[in-house]
C-alpha atoms as a PDB file:
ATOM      1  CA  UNK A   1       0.000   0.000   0.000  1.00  0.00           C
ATOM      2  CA  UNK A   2       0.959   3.349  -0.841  1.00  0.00           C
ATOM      3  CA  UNK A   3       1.991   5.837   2.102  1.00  0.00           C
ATOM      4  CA  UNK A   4      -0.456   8.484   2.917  1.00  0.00           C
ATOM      5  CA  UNK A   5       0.649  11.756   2.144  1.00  0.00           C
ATOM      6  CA  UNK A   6      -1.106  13.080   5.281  1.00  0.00           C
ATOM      7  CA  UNK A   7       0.273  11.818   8.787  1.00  0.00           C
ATOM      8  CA  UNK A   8      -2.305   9.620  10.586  1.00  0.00           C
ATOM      9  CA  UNK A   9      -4.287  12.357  13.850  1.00  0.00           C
ATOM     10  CA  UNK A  10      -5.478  11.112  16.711  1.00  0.00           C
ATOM     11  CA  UNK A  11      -6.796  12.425  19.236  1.00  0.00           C
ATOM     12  CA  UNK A  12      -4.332  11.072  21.965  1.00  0.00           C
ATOM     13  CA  UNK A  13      -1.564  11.996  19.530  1.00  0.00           C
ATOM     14  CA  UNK A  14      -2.709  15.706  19.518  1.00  0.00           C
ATOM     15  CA  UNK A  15      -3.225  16.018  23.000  1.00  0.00           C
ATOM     16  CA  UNK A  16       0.407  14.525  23.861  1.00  0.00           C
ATOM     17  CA  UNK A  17       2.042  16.570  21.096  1.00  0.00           C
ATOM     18  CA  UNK A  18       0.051  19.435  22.450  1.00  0.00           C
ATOM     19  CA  UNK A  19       1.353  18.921  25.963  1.00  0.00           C
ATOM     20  CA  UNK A  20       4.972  18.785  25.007  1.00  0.00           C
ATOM     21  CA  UNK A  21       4.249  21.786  23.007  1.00  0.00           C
ATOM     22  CA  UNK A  22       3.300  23.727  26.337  1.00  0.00           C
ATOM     23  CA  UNK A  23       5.530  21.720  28.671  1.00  0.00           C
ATOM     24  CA  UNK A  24       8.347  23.631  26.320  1.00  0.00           C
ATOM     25  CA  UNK A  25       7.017  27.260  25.377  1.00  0.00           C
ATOM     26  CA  UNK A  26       4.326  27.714  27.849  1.00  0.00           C
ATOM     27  CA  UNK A  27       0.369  28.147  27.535  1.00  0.00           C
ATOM     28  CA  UNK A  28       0.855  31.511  25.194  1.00  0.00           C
ATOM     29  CA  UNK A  29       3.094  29.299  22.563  1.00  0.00           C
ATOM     30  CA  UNK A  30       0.384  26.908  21.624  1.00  0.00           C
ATOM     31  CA  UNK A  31      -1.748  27.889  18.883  1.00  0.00           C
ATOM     32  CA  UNK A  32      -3.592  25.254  16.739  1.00  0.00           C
ATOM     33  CA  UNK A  33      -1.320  26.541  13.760  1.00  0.00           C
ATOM     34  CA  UNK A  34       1.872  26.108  15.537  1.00  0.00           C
ATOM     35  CA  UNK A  35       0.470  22.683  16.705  1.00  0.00           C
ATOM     36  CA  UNK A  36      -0.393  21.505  12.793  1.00  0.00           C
ATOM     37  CA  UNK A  37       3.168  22.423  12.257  1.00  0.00           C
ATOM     38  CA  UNK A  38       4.926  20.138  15.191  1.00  0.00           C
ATOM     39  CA  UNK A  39       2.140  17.643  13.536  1.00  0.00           C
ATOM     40  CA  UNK A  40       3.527  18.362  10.077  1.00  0.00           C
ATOM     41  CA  UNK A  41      -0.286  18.995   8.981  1.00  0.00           C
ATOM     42  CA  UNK A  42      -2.496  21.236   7.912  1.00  0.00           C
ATOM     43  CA  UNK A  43      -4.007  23.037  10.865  1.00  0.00           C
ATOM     44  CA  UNK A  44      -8.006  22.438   9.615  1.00  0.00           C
ATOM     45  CA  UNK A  45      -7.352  18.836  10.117  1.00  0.00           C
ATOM     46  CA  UNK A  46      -6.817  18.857  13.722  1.00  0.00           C
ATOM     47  CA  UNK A  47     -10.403  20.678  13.833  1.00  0.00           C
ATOM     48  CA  UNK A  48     -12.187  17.883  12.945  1.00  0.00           C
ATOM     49  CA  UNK A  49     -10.340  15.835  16.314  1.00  0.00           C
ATOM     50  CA  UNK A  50     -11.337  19.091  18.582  1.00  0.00           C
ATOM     51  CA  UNK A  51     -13.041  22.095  17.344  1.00  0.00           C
ATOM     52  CA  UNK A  52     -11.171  25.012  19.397  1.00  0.00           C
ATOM     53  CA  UNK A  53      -8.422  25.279  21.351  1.00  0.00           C
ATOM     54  CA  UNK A  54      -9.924  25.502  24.615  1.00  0.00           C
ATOM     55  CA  UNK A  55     -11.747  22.116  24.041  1.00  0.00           C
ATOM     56  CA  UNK A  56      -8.045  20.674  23.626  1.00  0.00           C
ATOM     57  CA  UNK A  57      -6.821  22.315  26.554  1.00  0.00           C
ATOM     58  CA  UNK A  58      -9.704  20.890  28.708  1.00  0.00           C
ATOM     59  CA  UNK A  59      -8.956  17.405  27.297  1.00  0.00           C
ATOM     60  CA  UNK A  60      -5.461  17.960  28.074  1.00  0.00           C
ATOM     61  CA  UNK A  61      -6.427  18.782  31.733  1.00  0.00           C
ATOM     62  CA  UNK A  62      -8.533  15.921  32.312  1.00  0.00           C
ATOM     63  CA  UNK A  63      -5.613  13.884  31.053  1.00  0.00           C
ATOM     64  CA  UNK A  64      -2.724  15.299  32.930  1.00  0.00           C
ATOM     65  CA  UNK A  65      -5.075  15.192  36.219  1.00  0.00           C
ATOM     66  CA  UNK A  66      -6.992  12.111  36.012  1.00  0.00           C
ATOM     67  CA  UNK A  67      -5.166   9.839  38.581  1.00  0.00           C
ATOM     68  CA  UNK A  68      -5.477  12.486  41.465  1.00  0.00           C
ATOM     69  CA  UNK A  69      -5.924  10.234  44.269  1.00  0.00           C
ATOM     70  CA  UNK A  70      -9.424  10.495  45.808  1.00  0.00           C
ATOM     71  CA  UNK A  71     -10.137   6.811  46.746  1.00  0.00           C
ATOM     72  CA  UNK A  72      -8.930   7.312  49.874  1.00  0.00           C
ATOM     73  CA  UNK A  73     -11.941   9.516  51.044  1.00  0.00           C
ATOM     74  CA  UNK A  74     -13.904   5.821  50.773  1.00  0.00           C
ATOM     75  CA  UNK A  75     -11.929   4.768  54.033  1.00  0.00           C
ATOM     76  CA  UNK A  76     -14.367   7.099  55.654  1.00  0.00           C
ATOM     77  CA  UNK A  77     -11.059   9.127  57.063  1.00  0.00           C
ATOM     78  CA  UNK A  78     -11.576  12.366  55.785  1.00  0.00           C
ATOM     79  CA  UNK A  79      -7.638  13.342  56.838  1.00  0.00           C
ATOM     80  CA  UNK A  80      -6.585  10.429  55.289  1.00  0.00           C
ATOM     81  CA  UNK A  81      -8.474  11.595  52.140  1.00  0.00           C
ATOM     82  CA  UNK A  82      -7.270  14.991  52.044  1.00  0.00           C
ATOM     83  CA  UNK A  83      -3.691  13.934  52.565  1.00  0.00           C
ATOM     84  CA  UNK A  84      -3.849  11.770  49.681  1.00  0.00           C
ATOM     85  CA  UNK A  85      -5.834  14.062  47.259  1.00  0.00           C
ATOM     86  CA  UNK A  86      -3.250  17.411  48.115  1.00  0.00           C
ATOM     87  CA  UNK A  87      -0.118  15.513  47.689  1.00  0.00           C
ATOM     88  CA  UNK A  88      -1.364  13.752  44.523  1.00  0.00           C
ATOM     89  CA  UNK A  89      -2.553  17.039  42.977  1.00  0.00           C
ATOM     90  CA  UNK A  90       0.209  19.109  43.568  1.00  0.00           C
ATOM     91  CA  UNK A  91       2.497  15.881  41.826  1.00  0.00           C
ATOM     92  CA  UNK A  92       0.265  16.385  38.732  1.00  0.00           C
ATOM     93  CA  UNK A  93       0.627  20.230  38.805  1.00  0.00           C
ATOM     94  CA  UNK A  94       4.289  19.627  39.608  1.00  0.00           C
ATOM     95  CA  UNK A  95       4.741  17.594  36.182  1.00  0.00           C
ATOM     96  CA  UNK A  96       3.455  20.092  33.684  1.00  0.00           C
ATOM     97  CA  UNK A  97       3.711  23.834  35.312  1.00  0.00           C
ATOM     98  CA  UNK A  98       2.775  25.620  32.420  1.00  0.00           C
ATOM     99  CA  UNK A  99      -1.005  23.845  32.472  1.00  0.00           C
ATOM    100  CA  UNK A 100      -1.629  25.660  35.813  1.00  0.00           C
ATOM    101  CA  UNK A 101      -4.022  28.395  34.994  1.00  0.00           C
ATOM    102  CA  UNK A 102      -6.057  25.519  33.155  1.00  0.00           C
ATOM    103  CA  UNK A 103      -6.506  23.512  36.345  1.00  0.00           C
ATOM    104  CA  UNK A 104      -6.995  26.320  38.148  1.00  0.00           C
ATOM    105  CA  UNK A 105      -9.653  27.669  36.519  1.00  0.00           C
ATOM    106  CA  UNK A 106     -12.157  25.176  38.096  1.00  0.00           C
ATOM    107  CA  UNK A 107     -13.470  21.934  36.873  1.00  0.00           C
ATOM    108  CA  UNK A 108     -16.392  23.469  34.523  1.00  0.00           C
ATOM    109  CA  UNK A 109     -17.596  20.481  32.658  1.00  0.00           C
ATOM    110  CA  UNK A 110     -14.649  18.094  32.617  1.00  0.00           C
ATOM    111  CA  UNK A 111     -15.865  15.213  34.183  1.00  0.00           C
ATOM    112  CA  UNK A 112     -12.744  13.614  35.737  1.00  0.00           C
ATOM    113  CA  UNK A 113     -12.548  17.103  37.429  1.00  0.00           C
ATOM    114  CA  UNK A 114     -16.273  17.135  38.586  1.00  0.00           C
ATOM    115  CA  UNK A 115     -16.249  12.943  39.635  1.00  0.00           C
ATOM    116  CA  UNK A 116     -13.335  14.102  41.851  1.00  0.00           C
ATOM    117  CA  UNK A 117     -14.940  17.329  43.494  1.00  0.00           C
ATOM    118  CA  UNK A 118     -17.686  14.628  44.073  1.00  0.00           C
ATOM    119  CA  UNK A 119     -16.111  11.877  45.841  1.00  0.00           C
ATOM    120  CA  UNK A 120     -14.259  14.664  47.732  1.00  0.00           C
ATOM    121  CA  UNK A 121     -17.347  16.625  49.035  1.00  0.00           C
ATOM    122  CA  UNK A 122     -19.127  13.485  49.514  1.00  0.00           C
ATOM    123  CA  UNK A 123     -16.236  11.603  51.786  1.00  0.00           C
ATOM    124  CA  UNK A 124     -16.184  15.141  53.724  1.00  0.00           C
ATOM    125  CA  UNK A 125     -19.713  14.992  54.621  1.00  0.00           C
ATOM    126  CA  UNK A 126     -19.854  11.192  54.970  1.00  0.00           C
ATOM    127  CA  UNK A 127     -17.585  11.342  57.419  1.00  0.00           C
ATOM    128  CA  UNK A 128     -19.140  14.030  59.455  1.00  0.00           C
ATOM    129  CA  UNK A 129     -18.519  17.812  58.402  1.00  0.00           C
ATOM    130  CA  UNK A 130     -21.496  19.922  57.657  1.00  0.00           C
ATOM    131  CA  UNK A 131     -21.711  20.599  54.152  1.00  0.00           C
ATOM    132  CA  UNK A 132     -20.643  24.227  54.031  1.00  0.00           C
ATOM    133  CA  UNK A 133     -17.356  23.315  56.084  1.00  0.00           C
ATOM    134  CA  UNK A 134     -16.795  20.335  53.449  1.00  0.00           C
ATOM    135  CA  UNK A 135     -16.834  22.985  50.715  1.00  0.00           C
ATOM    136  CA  UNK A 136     -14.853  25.088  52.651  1.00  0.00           C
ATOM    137  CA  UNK A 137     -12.563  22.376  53.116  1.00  0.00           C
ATOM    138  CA  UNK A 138     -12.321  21.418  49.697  1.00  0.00           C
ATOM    139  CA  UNK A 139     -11.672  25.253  48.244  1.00  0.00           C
ATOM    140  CA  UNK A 140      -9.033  25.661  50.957  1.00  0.00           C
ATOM    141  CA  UNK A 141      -7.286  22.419  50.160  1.00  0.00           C
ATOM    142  CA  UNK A 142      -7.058  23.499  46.917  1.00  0.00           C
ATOM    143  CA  UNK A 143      -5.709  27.090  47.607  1.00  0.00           C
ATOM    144  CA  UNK A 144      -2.947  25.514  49.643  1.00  0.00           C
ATOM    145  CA  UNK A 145      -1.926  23.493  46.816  1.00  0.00           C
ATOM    146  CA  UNK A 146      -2.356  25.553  43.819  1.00  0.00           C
ATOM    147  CA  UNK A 147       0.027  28.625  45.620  1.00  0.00           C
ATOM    148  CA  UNK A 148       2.467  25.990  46.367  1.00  0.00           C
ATOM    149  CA  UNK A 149       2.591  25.080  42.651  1.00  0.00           C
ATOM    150  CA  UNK A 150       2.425  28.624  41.842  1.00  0.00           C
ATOM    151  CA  UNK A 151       6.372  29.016  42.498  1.00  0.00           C
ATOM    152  CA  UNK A 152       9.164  28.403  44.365  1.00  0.00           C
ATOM    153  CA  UNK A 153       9.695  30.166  47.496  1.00  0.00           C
ATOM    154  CA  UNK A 154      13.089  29.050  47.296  1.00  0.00           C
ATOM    155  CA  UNK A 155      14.091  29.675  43.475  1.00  0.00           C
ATOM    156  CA  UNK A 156      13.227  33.145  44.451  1.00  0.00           C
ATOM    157  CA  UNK A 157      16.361  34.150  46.369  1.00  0.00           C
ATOM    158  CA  UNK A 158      19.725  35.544  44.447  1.00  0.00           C
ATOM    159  CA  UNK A 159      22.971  32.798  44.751  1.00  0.00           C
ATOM    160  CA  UNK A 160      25.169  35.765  45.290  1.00  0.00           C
ATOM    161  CA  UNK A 161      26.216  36.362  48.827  1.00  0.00           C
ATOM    162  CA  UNK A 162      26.925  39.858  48.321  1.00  0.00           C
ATOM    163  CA  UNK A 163      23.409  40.307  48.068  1.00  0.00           C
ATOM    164  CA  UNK A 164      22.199  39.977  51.723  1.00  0.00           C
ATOM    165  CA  UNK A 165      25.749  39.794  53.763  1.00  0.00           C
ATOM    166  CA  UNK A 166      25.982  43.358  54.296  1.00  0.00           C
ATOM    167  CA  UNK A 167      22.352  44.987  53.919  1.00  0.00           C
ATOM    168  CA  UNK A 168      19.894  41.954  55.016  1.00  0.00           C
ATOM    169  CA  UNK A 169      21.839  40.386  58.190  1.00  0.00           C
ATOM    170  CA  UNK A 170      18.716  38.191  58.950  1.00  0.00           C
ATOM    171  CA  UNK A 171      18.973  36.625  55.206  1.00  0.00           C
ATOM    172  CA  UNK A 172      23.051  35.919  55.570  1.00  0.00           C
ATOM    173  CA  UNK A 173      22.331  32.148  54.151  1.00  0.00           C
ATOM    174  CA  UNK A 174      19.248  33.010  51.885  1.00  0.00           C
ATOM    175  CA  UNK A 175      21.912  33.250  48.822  1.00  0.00           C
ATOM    176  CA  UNK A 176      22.087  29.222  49.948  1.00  0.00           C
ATOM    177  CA  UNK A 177      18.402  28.728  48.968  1.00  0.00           C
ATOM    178  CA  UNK A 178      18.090  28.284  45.604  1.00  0.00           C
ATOM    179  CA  UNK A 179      20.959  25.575  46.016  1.00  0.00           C
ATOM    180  CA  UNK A 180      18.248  23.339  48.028  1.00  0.00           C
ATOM    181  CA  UNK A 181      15.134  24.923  46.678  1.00  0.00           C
ATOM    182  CA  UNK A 182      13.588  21.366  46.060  1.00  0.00           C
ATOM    183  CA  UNK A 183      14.168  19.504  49.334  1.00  0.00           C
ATOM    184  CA  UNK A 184      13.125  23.277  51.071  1.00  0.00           C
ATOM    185  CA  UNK A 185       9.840  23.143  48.554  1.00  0.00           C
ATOM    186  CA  UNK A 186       8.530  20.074  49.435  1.00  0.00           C
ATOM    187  CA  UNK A 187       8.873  19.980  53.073  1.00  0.00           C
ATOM    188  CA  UNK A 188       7.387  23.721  53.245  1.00  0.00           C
ATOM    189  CA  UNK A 189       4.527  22.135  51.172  1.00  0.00           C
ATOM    190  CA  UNK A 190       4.271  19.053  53.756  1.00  0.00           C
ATOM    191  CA  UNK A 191       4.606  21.579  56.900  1.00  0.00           C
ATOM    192  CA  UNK A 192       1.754  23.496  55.920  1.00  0.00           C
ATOM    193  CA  UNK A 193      -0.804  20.406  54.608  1.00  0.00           C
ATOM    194  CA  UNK A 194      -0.071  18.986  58.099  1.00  0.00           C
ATOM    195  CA  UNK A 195      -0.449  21.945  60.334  1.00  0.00           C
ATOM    196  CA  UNK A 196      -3.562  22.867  58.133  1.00  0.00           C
ATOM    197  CA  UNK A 197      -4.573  19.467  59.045  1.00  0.00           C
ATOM    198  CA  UNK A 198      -3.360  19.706  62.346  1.00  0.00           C
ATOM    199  CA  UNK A 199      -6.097  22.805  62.475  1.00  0.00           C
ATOM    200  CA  UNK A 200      -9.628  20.817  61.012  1.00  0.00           C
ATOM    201  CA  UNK A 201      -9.031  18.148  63.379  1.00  0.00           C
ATOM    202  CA  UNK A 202      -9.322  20.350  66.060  1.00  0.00           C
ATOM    203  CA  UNK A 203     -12.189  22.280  64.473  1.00  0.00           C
ATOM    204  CA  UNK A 204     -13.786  18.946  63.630  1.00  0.00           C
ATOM    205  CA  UNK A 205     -13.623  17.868  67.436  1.00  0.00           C
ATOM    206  CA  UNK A 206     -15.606  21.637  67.843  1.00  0.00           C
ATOM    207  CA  UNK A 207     -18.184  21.106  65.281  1.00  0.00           C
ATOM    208  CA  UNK A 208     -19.116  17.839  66.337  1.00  0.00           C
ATOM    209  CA  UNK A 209     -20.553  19.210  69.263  1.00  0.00           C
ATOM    210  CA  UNK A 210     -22.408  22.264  67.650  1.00  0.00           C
ATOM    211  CA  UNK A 211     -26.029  21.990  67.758  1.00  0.00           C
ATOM    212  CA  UNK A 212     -27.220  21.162  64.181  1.00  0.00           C
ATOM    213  CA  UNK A 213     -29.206  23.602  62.388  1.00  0.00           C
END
C-alpha cells in the first residue's frame, strides 16, 4: 500500500504533542497553527479531532489530572483523604507547570474534574462535616496546593552572597536557597498540609458538638 501523504491524527496523539508543546514554550506558545506544524499537517485537520483550542486544553487537563488520588476519602477518614488528594494534585501540577491556569480555573464540565470534586465533598460529609465546612474544606485544600505550585519560594532568592551579607543580616544564608530549593519546597509544602490538618481536626472535634441547624 501506498503511504499516505497526510500523517495519521489522533486524538491522543494531539493532546500529547500538544502537551509537550506547552511543557516547552508555555500556555501563550500553543496555537492550533503552531500545533499543525509540530504535527507536520495542515491546521483544519486537527479541527475535525477538537473544534477550538480551549476544548483541547480541557482534554489535556482531564488527562494530565486524572489519577489524582481520591479513593482514599472511601476509608471514611476524611484526613486520610485529604492527605492523599493534596499531595497527589500538587504531583500532577508539579509535572506540567505551564497547564496551571487551566486547572486552576475550576473543573467546569470536565468530568474527571467534577467525579473528583464529588467523591471529595461526599467523603467530607460522609464522614461528618457539615456541608458548608466540606466545601470550605475542599476550596481551601485546593488554595494551599495551587500557591504551592504557583512558584518556588526558594528559586526566588539571588545565589550571590553579596546580596544579603551586608544589607539583610537576617537573610546571611538566603543566597544558599536556591541551592536546596527542592528539598526546602517540598517539606514547606508538607509543613503546611499537616499543620492545616493539624487545624480541622481540632475544628472537627468543635463542630461535632455544635447543635445542628
Amino acid at each position: 500500500m501506498a503511504r499516505p501523504k497526510t500523517p495519521i491524527l489522533s486524538r491522543a496523539g494531539i493532546r500529547r504533542a500538544a502537551l509537550a508543546l506547552i511543557d516547552r514554550d508555555g500556555l501563550d506558545g500553543l496555537s492550533m497553527r503552531k500545533l499543525a506544524e509540530e504535527l507536520d499537517v495542515r491546521a483544519a485537520s486537527l479541527y475535525s479531532h477538537y473544534r477550538t483550542k480551549e476544548e483541547l486544553l480541557a482534554a489535556i487537563a482531564e488527562e494530565v489530572t486524572r489519577d489524582i488520588e481520591v479513593s482514599a476519602f472511601e476509608s471514611g477518614d476524611w484526613r486520610r483523604g485529604l492527605t492523599a488528594w493534596a499531595r497527589s494534585y500538587r504531583g500532577a501540577l508539579a509535572a506540567h507547570p505551564n497547564l496551571l491556569p487551566v486547572i486552576a480555573a475550576g473543573p467546569g464540565r470536565r468530568e474527571e474534574a467534577l467525579r473528583r470534586a464529588d467523591a471529595i465533598h461526599g467523603g467530607l460529609v460522609g464522614a461528618g462535616w457539615p456541608p458548608r465546612y466540606a466545601t470550605m474544606i475542599g476550596a481551601s485544600t485546593r488554595y494551599l496546593v495551587l500557591g504551592s505550585a504557583t512558584g518556588s519560594f526558594a528559586r526566588g532568592f539571588d545565589d550571590d552572597v553579596r546580596v544579603y551579607r551586608d544589607r539583610y543580616p537576617n537573610l546571611s544564608q538566603a543566597h544558599r536557597l536556591a541551592e536546596h530549593a527542592a528539598e526546602i519546597d517540598e517539606d514547606s509544602f508538607e509543613l503546611a498540609l499537616s499543620s492545616f490538618l493539624d487545624g480541622l481536626t481540632a475544628l472537627y472535634a468543635r463542630v461535632r458538638t455544635e447543635p445542628g441547624p
